[in-house]
Protein backbone atom coordinates (compact mmCIF):
# COMPACT_ATOMS: atom_id res chain seq x y z
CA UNK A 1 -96.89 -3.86 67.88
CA UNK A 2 -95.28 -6.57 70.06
CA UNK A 3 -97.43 -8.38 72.15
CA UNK A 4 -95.74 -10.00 75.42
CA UNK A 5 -96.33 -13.97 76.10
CA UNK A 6 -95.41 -16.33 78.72
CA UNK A 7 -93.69 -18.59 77.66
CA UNK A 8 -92.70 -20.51 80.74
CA UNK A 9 -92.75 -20.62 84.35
CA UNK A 10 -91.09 -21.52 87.78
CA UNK A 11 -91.18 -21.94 91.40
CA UNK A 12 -89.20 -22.59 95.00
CA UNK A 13 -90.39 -23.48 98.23
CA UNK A 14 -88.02 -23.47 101.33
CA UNK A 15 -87.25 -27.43 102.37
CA UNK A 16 -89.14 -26.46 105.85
CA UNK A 17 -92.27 -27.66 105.68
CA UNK A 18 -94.26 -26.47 109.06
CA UNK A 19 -97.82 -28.26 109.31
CA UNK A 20 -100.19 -26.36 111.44
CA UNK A 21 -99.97 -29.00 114.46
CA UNK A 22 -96.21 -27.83 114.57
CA UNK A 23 -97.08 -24.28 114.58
CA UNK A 24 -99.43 -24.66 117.44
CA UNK A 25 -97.21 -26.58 119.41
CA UNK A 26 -94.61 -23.96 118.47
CA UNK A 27 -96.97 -21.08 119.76
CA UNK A 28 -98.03 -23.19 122.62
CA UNK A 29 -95.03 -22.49 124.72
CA UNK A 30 -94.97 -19.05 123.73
CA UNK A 31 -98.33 -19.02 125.56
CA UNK A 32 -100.34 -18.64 122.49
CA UNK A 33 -103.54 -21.13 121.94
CA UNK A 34 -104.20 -22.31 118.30
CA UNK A 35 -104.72 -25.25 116.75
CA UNK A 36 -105.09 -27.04 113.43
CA UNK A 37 -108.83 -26.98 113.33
CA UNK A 38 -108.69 -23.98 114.56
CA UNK A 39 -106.20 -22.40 111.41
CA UNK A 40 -108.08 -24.45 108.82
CA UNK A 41 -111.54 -23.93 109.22
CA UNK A 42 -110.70 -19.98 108.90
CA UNK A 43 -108.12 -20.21 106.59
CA UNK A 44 -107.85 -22.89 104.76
CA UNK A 45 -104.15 -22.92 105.46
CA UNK A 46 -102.84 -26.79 106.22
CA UNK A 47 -99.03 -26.29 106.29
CA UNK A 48 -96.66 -23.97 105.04
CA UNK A 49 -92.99 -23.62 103.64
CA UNK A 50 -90.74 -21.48 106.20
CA UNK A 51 -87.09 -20.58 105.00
CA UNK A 52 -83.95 -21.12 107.23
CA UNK A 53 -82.02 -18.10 109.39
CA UNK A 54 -80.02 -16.63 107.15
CA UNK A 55 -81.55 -17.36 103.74
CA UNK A 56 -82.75 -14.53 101.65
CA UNK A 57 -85.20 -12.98 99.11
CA UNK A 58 -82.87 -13.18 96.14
CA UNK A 59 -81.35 -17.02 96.96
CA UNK A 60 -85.14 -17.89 96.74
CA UNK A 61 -86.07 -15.76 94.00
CA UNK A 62 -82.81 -16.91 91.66
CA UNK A 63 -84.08 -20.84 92.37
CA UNK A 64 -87.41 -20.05 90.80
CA UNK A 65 -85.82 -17.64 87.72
CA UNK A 66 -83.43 -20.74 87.02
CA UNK A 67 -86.60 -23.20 87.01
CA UNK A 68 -88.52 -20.56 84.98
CA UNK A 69 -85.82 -20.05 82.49
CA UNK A 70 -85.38 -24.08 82.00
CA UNK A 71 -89.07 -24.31 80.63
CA UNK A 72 -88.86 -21.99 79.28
CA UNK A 73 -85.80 -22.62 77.41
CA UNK A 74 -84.32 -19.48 77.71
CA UNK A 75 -80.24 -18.63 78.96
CA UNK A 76 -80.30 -15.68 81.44
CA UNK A 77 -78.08 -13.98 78.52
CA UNK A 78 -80.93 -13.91 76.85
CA UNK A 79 -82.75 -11.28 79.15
CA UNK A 80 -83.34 -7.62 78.58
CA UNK A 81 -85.61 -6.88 81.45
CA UNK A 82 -85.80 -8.19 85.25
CA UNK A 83 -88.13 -7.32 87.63
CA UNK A 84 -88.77 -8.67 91.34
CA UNK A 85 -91.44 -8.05 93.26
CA UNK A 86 -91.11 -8.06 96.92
CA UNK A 87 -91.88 -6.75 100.36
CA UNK A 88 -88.70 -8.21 102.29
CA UNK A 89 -85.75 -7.17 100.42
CA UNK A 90 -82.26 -8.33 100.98
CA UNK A 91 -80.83 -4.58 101.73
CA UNK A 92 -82.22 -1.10 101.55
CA UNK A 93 -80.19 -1.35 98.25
CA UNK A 94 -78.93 -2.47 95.73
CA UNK A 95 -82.84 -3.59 94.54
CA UNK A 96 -83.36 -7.34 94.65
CA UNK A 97 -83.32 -8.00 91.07
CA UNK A 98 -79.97 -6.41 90.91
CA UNK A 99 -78.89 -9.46 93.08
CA UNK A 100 -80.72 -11.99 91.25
CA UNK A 101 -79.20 -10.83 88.33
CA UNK A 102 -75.84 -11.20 89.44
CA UNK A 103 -76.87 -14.79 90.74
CA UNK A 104 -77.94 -15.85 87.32
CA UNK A 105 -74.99 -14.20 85.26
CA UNK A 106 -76.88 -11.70 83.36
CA UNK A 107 -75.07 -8.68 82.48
CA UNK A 108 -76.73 -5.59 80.97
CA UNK A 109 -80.57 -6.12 81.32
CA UNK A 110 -82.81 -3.30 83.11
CA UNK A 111 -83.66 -4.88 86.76
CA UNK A 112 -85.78 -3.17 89.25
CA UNK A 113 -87.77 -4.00 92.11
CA UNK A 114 -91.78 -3.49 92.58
CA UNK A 115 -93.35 -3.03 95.35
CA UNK A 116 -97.57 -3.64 96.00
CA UNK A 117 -97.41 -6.20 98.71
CA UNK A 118 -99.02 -9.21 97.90
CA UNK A 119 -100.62 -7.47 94.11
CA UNK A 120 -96.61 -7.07 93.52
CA UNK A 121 -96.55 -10.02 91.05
CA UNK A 122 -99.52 -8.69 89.40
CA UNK A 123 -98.00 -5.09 88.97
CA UNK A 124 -94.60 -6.48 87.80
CA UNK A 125 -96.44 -8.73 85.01
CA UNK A 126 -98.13 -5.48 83.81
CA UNK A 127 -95.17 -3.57 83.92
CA UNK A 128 -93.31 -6.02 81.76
CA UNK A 129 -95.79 -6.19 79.64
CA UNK A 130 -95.86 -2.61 79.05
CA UNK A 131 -91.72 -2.58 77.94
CA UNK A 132 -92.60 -5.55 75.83
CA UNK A 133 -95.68 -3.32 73.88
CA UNK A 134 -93.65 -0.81 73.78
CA UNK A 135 -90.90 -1.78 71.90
CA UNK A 136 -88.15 -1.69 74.94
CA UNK A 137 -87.60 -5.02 75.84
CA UNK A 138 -88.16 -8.57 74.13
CA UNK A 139 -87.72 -10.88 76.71
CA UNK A 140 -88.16 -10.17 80.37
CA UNK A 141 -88.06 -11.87 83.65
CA UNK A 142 -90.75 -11.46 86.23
CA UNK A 143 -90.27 -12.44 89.40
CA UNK A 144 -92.83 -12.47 93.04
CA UNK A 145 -89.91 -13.24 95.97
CA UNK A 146 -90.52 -13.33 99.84
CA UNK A 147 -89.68 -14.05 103.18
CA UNK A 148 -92.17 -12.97 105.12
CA UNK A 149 -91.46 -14.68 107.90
CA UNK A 150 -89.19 -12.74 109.03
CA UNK A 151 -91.54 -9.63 109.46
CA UNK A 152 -94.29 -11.96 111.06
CA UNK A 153 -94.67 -11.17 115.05
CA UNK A 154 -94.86 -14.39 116.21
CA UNK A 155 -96.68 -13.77 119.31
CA UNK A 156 -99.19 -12.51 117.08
CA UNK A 157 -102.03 -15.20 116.58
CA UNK A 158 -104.12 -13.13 113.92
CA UNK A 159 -101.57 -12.65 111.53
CA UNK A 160 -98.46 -15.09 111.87
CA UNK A 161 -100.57 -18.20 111.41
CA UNK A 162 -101.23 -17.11 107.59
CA UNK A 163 -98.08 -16.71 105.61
CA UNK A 164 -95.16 -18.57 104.14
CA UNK A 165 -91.85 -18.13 102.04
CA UNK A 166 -91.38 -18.97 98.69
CA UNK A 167 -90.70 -17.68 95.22
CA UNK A 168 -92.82 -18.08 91.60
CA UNK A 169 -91.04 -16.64 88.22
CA UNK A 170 -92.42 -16.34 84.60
CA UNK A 171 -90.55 -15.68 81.29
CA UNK A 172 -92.28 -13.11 78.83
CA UNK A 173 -91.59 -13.10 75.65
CA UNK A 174 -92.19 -10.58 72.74
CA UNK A 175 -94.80 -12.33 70.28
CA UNK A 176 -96.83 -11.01 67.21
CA UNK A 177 -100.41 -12.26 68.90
CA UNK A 178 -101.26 -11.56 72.11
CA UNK A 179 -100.05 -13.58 75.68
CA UNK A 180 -101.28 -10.56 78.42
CA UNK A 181 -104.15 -9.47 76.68
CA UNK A 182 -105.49 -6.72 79.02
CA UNK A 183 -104.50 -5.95 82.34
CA UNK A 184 -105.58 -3.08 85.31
CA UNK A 185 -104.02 -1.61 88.89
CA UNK A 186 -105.50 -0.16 90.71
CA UNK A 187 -104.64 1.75 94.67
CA UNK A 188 -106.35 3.28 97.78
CA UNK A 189 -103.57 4.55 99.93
CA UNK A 190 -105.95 6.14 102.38
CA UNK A 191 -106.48 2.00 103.02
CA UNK A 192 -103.20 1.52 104.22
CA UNK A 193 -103.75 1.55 108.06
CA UNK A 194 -105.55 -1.87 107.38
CA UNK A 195 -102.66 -3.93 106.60
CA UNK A 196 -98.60 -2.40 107.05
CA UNK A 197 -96.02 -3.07 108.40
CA UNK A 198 -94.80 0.31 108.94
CA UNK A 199 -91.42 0.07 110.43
CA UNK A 200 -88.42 1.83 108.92
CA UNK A 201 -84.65 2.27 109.56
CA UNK A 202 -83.80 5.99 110.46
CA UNK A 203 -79.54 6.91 111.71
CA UNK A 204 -78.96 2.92 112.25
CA UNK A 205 -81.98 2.34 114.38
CA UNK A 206 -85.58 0.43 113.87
CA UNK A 207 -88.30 3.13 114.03
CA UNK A 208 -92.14 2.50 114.41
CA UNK A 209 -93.91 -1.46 114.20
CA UNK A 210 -91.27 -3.69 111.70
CA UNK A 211 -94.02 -6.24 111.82
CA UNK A 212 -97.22 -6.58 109.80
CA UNK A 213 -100.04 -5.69 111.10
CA UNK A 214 -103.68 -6.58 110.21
CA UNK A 215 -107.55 -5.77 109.72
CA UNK A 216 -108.60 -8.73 108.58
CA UNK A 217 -112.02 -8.28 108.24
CA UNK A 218 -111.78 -5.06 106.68
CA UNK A 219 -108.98 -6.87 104.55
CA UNK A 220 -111.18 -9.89 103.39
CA UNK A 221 -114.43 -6.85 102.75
CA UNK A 222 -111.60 -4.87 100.45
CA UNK A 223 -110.65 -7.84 98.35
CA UNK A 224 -113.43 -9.56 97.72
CA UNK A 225 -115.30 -5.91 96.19
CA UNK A 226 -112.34 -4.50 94.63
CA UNK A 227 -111.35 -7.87 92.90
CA UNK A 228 -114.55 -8.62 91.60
CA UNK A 229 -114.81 -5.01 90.42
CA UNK A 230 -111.18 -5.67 88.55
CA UNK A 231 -111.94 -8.84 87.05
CA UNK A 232 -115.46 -7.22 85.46
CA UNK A 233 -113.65 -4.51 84.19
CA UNK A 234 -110.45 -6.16 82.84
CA UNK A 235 -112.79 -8.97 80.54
CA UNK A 236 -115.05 -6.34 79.68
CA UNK A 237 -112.35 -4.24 78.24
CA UNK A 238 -110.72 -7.14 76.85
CA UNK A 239 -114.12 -8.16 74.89
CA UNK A 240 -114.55 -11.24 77.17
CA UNK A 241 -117.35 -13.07 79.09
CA UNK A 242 -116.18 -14.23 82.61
CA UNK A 243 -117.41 -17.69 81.34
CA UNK A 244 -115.22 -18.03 78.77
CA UNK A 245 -112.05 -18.05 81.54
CA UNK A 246 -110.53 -21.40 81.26
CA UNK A 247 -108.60 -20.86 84.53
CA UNK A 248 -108.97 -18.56 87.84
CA UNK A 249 -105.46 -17.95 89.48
CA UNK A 250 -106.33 -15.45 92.79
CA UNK A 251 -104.16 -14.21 95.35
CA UNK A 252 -103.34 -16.85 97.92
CA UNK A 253 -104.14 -15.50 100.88
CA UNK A 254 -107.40 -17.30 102.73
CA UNK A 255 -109.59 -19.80 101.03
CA UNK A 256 -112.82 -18.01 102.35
CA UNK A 257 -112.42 -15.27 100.02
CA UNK A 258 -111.28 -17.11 96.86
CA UNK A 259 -114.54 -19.08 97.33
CA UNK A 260 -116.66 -16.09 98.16
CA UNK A 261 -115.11 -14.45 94.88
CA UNK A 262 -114.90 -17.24 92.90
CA UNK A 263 -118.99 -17.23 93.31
CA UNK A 264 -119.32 -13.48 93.33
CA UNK A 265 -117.79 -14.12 89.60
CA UNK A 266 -119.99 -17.12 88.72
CA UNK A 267 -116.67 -19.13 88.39
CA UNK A 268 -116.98 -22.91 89.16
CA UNK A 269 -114.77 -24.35 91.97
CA UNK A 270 -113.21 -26.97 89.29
CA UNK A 271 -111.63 -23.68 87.12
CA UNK A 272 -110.47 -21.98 90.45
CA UNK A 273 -106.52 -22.58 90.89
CA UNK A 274 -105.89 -23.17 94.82
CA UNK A 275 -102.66 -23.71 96.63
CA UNK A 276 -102.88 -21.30 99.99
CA UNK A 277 -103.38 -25.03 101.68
CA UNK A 278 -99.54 -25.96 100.36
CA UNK A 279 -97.99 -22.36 100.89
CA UNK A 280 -100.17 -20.59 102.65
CA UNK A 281 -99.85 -16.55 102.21
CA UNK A 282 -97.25 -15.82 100.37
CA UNK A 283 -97.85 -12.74 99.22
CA UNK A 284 -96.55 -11.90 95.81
CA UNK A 285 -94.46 -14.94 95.12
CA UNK A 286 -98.75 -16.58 95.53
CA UNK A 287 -99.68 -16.25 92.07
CA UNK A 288 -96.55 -17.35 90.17
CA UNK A 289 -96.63 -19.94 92.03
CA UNK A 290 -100.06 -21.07 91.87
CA UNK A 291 -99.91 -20.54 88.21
CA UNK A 292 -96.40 -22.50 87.78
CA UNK A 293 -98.20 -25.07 89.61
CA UNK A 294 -101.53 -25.76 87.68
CA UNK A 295 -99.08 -25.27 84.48
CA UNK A 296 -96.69 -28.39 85.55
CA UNK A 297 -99.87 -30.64 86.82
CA UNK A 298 -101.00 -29.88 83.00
CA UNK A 299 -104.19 -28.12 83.97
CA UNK A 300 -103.10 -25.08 82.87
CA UNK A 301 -102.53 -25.80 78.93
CA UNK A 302 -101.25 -23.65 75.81
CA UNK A 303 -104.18 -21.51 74.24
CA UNK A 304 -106.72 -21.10 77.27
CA UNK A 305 -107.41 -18.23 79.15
CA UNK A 306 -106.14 -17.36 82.44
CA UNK A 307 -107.38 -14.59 84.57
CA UNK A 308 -105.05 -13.53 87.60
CA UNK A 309 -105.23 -11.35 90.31
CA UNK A 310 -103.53 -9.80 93.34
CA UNK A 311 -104.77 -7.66 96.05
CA UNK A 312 -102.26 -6.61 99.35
CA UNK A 313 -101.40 -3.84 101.33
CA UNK A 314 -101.45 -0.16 100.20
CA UNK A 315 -104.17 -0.79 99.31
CA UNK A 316 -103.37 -2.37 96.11
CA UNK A 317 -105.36 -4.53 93.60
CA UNK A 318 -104.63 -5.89 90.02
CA UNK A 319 -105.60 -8.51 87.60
CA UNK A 320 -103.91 -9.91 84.57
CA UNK A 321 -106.10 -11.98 81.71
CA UNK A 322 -103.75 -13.87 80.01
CA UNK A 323 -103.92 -16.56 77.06
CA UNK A 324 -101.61 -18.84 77.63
């Protein structure tokens, strides 16, 4: 049996760099108080990366593929499976990853989109690692693509503080010893009221709320139990202590929960990837690109053991243990 491996990684920011002191005095004339204390000391969020009108989920998601396919040393010819996660499209169809593909010159690989909100990197990594078990693919693209800024109310303090755009990529790679070890999803759609964004597009018009919406504190109770839950249950299956994890990579979405579950775990700070300062939320390009960018600062190193997870709206949850 095939076994699938990363074998290299990638990631792109938009050039817009908005620090919290702009995005208060943004907000400010829209009437809306906030501040950088204010954002920080319940987030953990300094600044985040915000993409230009007009640019999309696939021109961001092909920039990180091409970085991810250059460390890896792998041609886009090469591919056999590409999948995107996303929550903000570029059309109702074609998927995403159709696009991408076209943007990197592939011809002929499978390419789908996923969609679990901000788990959707987690979910794609598992599904690509099921074609690569299974026999169907041998080296696959996985992708985590958004711009959720443009479903962000921004006269909505609660919520539009908290995300970003950006896009993380990983290369898989059939191999005879395992990369993704073991791997679980998991869902609660009866959850789903606590974070949408339930708009749709019915004979040409917008129907119902296009923007997300938000429970945080039921949000931050839901991912902090149903991660640690995952992560338990994923090493134990796997035959591995949580104290043998070389490396933590969590969802990016508030620091107060990666430290609350990084102790729920017993996982020290130091082995706890963090970037939601940089990028803030951005939902399931977060992990890719957390984990792109503890691989290029050379903590994350060949042979030690990753776990990552993603939790988002649907209610979805996931985690990934990976050796690297």
């Amino acid at each position: 049996m095939s076994y699938a491996k990363i074998i290299g990684s990638g990631g792109y920011l938009p050039p817009r760099v908005v620090s919290n002191d702009e995005l208060a005095a943004e907000l400010a004339t829209r009437q809306i108080e906030t501040s950088d204390t204010w954002i920080t000391e319940r987030t953990g969020i300094r600044q985040r990366h915000i993409a230009d009108a007009g640019v999309t989920t696939s021109q961001l998601a092909t920039r990180a593929a091409q970085a991810a396919l250059a460390d890896a040393g792998v041609s886009a010819g090469e591919l056999d499976l590409i999948i995107l996660a996303t929550s903000t499209p570029d059309y109702i169809f074609p998927s995403t990853a159709c696009l991408v593909q076209a943007q990197l010159g592939n011809k002929g690989a499978a390419a789908f989109d996923v969609q679990a909100v901000c788990s959707g990197f987690v979910y794609a990594l598992t599904t690509a690692d099921s074609f690569i078990r299974a026999g169907r693919a041998r080296t696959a693209l996985v992708i985590g693509a958004e711009v959720f800024s443009s479903i962000l109310d921004w006269n909505d303090r609660s919520t539009c503080v908290l995300f970003g755009d950006g896009a993380g990529a990983v290369v898989l790679r059939a191999a005879e010893e395992p990369g993704i070890i073991e791997a679980q999803l998991n869902a609660d759609g009866s959850q789903m009221k606590i974070l949408h964004a339930a708009g749709n597009v019915v004979g040409g018009q917008v129907t119902g709320d296009p923007f997300l919406r938000m429970d945080g504190q039921a949000v931050f109770k839901m991912a902090v139990t149903s991660l640690a839950s995952s992560a338990q249950a994923v090493c134990e299956r796997a035959g591995v202590p949580l104290a043998d994890i070389d490396w933590f990579v969590p969802h990016q979405a508030n620091v107060r929960i990666i430290n609350f579950l990084g102790r729920k775990l017993g996982l020290p700070e130091e082995k706890v990837v963090v970037t939601v300062d940089k990028h803030a939320n951005t939902s399931a390009a977060s992990v890719p690109l957390a984990l792109d960018a503890a691989r290029r600062d050379g903590r994350i190193r060949p042979g030690q053991l990753v776990l990552m997870q993603g939790v988002g709206g649907g209610f979805t949850w996931g985690s990934v243990l990976a050796r690297m």
